[in-house]
C-alpha atoms as a PDB file:
ATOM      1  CA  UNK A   1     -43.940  43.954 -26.102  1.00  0.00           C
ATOM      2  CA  UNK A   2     -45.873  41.299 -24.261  1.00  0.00           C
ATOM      3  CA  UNK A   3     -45.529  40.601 -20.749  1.00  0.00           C
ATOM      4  CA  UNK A   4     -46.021  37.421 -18.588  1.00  0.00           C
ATOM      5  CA  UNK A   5     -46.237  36.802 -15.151  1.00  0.00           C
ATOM      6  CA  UNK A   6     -44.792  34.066 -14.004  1.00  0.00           C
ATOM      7  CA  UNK A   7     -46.653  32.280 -10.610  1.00  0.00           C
ATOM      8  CA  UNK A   8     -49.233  34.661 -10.921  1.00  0.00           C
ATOM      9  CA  UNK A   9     -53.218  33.674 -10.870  1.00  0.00           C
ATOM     10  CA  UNK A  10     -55.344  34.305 -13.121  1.00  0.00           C
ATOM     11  CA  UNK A  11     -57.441  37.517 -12.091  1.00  0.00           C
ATOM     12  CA  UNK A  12     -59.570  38.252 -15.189  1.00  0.00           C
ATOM     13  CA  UNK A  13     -61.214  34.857 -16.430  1.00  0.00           C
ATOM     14  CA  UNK A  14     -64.153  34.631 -18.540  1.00  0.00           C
ATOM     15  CA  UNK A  15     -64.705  30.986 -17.968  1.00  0.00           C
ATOM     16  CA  UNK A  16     -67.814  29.869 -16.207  1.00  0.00           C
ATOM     17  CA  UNK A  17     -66.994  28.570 -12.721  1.00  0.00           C
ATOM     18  CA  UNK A  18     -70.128  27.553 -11.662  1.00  0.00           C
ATOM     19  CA  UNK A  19     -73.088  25.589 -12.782  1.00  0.00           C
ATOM     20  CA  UNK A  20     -76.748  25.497 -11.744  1.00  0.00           C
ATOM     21  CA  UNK A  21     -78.779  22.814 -12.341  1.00  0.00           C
ATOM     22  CA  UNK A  22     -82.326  21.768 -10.802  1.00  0.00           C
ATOM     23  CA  UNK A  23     -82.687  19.087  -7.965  1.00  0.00           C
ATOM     24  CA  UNK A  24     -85.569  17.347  -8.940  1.00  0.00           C
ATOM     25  CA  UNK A  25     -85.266  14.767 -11.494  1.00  0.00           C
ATOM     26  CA  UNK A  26     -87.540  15.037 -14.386  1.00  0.00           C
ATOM     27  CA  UNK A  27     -88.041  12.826 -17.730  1.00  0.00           C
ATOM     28  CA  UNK A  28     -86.753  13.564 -21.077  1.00  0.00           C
ATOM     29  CA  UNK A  29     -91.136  14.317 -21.581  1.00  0.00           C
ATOM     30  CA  UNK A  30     -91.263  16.608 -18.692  1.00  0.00           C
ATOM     31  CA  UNK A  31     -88.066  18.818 -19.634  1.00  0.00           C
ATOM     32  CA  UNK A  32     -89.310  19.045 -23.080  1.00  0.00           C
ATOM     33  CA  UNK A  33     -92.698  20.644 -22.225  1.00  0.00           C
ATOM     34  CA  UNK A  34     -91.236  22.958 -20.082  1.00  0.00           C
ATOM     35  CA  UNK A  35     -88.599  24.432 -22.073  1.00  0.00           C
ATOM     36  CA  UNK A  36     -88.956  27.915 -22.972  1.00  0.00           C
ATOM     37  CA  UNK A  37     -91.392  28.583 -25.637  1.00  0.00           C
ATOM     38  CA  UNK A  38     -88.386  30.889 -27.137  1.00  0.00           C
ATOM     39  CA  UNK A  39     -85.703  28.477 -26.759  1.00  0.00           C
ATOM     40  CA  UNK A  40     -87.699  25.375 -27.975  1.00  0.00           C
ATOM     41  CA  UNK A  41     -88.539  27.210 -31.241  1.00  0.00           C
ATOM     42  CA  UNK A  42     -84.869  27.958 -31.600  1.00  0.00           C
ATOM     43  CA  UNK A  43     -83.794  24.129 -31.016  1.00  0.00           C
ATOM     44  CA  UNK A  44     -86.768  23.113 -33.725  1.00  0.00           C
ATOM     45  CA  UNK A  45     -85.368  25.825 -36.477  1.00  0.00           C
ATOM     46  CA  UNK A  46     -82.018  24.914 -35.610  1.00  0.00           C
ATOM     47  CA  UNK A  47     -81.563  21.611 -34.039  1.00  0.00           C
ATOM     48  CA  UNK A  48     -79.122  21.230 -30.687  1.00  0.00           C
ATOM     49  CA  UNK A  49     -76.121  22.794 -31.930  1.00  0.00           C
ATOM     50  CA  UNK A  50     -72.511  21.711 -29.523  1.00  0.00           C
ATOM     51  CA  UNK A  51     -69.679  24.013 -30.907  1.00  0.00           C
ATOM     52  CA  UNK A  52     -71.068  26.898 -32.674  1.00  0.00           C
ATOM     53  CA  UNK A  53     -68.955  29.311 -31.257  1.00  0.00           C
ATOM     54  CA  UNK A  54     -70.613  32.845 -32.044  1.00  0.00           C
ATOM     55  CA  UNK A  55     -70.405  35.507 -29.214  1.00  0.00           C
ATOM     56  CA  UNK A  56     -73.146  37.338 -28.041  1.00  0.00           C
ATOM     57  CA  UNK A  57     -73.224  40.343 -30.283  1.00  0.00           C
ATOM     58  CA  UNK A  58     -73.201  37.680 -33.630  1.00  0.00           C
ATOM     59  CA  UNK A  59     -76.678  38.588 -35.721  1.00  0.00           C
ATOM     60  CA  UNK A  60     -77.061  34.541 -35.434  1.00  0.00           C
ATOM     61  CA  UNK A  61     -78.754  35.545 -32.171  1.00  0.00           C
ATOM     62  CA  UNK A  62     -80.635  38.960 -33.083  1.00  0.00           C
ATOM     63  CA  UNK A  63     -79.778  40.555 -29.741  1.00  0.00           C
ATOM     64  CA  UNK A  64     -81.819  37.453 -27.687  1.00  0.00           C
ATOM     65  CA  UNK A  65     -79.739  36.584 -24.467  1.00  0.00           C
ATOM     66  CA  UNK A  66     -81.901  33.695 -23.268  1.00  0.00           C
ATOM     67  CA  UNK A  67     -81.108  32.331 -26.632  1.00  0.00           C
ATOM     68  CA  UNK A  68     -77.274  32.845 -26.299  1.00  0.00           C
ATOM     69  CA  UNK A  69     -76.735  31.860 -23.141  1.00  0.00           C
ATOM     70  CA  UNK A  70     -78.667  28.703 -24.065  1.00  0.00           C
ATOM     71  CA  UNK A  71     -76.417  27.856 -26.978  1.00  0.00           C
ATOM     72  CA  UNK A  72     -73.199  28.875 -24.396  1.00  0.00           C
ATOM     73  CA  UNK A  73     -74.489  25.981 -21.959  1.00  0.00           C
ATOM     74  CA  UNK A  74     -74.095  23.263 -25.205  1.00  0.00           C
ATOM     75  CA  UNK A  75     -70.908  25.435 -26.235  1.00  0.00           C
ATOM     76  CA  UNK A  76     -69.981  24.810 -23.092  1.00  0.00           C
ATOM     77  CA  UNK A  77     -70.399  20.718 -23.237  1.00  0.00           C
ATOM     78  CA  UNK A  78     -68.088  20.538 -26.113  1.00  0.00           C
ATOM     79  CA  UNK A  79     -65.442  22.787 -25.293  1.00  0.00           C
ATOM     80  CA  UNK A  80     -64.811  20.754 -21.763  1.00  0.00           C
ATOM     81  CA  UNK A  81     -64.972  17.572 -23.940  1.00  0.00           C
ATOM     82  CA  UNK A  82     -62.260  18.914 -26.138  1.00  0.00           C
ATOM     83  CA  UNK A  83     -60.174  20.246 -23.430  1.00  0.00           C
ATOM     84  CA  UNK A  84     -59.819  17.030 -21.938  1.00  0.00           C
ATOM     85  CA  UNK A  85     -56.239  16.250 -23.069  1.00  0.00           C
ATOM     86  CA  UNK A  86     -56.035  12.444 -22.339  1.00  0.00           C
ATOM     87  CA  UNK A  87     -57.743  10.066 -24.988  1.00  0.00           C
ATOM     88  CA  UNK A  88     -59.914   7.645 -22.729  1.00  0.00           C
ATOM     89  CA  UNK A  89     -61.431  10.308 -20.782  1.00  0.00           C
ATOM     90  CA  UNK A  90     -62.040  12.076 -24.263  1.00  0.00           C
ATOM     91  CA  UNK A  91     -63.958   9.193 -25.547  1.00  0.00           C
ATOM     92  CA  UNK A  92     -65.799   8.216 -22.885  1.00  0.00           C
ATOM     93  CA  UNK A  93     -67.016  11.832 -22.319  1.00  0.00           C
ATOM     94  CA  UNK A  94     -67.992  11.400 -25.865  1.00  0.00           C
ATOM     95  CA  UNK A  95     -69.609   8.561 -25.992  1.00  0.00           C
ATOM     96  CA  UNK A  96     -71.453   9.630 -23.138  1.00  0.00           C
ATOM     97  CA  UNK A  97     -72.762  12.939 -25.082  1.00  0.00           C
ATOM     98  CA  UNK A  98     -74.076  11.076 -28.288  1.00  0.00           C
ATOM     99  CA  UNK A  99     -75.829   8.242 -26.040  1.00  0.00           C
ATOM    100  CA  UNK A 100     -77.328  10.940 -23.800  1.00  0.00           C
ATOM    101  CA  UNK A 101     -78.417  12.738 -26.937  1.00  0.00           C
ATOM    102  CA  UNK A 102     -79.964   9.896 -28.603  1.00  0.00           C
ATOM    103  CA  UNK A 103     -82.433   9.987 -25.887  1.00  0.00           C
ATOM    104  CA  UNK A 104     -83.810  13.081 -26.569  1.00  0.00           C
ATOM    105  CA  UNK A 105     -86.108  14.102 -29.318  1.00  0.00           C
ATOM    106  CA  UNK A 106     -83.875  17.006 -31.363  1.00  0.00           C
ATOM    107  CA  UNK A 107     -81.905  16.486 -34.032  1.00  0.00           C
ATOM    108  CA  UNK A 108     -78.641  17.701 -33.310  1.00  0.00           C
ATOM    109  CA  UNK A 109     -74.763  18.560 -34.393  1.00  0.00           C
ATOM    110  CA  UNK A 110     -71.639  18.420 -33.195  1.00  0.00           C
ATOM    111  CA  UNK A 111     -68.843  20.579 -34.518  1.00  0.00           C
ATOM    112  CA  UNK A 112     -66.009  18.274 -35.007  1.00  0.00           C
ATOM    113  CA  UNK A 113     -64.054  21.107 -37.029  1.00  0.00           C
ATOM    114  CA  UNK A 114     -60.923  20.900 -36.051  1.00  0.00           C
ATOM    115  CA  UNK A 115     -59.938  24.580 -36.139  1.00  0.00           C
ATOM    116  CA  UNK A 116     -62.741  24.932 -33.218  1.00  0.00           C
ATOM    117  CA  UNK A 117     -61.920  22.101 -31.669  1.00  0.00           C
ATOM    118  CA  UNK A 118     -58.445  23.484 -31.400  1.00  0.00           C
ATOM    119  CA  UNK A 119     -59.018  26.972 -29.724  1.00  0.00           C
ATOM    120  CA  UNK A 120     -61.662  25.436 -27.383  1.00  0.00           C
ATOM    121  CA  UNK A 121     -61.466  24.577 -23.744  1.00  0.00           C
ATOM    122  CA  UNK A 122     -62.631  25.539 -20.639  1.00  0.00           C
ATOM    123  CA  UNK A 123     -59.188  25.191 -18.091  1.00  0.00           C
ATOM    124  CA  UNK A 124     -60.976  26.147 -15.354  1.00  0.00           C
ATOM    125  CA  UNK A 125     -64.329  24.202 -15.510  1.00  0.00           C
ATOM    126  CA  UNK A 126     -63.172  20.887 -15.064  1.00  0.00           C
ATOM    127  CA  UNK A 127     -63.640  20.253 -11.327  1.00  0.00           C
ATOM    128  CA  UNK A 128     -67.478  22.161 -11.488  1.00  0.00           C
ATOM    129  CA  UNK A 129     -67.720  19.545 -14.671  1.00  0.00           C
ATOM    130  CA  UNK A 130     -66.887  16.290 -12.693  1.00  0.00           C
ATOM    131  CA  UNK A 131     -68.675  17.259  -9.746  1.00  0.00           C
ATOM    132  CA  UNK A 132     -71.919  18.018 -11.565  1.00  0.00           C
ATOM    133  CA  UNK A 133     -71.564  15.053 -12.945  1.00  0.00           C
ATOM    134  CA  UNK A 134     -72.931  16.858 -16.349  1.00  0.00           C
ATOM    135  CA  UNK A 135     -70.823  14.654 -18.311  1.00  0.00           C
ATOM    136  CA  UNK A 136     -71.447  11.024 -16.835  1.00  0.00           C
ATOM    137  CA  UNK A 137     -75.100  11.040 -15.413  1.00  0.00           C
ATOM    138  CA  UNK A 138     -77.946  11.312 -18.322  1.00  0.00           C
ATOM    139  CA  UNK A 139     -80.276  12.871 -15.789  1.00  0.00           C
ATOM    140  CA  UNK A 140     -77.781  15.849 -14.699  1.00  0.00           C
ATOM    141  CA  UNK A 141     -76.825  16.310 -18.808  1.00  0.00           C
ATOM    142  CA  UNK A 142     -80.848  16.481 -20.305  1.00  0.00           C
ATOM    143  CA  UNK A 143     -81.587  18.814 -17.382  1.00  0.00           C
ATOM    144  CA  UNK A 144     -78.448  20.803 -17.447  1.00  0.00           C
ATOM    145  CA  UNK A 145     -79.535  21.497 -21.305  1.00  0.00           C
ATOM    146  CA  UNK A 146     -83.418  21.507 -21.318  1.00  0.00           C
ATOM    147  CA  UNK A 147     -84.202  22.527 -17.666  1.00  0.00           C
ATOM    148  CA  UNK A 148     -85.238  26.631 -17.503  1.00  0.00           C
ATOM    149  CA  UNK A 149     -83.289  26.686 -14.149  1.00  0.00           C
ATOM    150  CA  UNK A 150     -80.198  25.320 -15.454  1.00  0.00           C
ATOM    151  CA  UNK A 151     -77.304  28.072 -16.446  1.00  0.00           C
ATOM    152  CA  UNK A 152     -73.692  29.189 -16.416  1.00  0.00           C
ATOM    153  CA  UNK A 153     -73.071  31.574 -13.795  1.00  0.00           C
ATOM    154  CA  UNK A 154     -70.204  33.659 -14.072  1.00  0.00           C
ATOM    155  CA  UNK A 155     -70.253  36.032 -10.889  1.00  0.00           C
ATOM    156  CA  UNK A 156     -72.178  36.463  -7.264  1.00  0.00           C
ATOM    157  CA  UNK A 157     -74.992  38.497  -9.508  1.00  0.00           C
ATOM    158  CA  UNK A 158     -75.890  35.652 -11.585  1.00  0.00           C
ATOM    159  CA  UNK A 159     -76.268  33.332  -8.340  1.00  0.00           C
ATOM    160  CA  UNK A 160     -78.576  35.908  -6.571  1.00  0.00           C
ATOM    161  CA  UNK A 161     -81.569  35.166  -8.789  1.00  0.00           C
ATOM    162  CA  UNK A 162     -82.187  31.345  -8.273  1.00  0.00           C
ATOM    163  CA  UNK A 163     -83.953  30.050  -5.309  1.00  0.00           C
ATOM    164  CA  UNK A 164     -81.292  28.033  -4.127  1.00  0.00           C
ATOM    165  CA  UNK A 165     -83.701  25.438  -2.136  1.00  0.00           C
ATOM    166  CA  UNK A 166     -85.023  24.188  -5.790  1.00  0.00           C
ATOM    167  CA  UNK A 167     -81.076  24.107  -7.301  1.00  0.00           C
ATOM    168  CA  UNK A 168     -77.788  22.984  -7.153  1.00  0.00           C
ATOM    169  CA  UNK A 169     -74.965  24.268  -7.313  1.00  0.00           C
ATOM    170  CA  UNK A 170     -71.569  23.220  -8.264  1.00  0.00           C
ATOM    171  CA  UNK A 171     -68.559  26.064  -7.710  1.00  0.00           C
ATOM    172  CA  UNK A 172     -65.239  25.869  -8.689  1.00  0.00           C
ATOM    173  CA  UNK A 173     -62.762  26.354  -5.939  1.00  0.00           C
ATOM    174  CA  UNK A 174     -60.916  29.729  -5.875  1.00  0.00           C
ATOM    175  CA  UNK A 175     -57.860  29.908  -8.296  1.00  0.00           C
ATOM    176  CA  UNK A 176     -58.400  25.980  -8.865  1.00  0.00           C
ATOM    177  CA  UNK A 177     -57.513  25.206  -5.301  1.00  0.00           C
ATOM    178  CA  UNK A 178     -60.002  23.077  -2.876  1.00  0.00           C
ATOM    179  CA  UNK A 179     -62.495  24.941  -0.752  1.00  0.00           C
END
């Protein structure tokens, strides 16, 4: 039998509530040659994959978790895109991604499967999503992708190792509330 509590927050999420991305601005060039010798030979065999979908432990990945949480940021991207539930914001975020993209110099994919597109969605990311402004300003996007500082953090821990002078860093507010 399955319970639900009405009224009741959400104390177990695994959605990413933060995002880190670097201050300085940098060209498409310069966040190119300093991506991760690892990661750019990943993006070369594979090309910039949005909406893959494979979990950590998926042999896609051979055990690498630089790699996976790199394909989680792009992951990521999509899933917000999808989650937004109101058509103009939808294509405008969309638009945004493929002219963004065009500006860089990977090929890339975007899953437009409808059966991922369906269970996809980050709720609780949407107010660290609008005020990164990851979604509307082509700087904050190519750096929030390419950028070695930029990640998902998803507790206290994961915050503790960037120097927080060279980043910044966009929270969600507790339980969706304001701060």
């Amino acid at each position: 039998m399955r319970t639900t509590r009405q009224g009741a927050f959400e104390t177990n999420s695994s959605s990413a509530h933060t995002i880190v991305i670097p201050k300085q601005n940098q060209s498409i060039e310069d966040l190119v040659k300093n991506i991760d010798p690892e990661i750019k030979a990943y993006i070369e065999k594979n090309g910039l994959l949005f909406g893959m979908g494979k979990r950590y432990n998926d042999p896609f990945f051979g055990g690498n978790e630089k790699i996976w949480r790199f394909q989680l940021r792009l992951d990521f991207l999509l899933d917000n895109i999808a989650d937004w539930c109101e058509v103009p914001e939808f294509v405008r975020a969309w638009q945004f991604m493929e002219g963004a993209l065009k500006k860089q110099p990977f090929p890339y994919k975007i899953n437009l499967d409808p059966e991922y597109l369906r269970n996809c969605g980050c709720h609780d990311s949407r107010e660290t999503i609008e005020s990164s402004k990851v979604l509307e300003d082509e700087s904050q996007f190519l750096k929030f992708i390419f950028s070695p500082i930029s990640f998902l953090a998803y507790d206290d821990e994961d915050l503790d190792r960037v120097d927080k002078e060279l980043v910044n860093i966009y929270e969600e507010a507790p339980y969706g509330g304001s701060w």
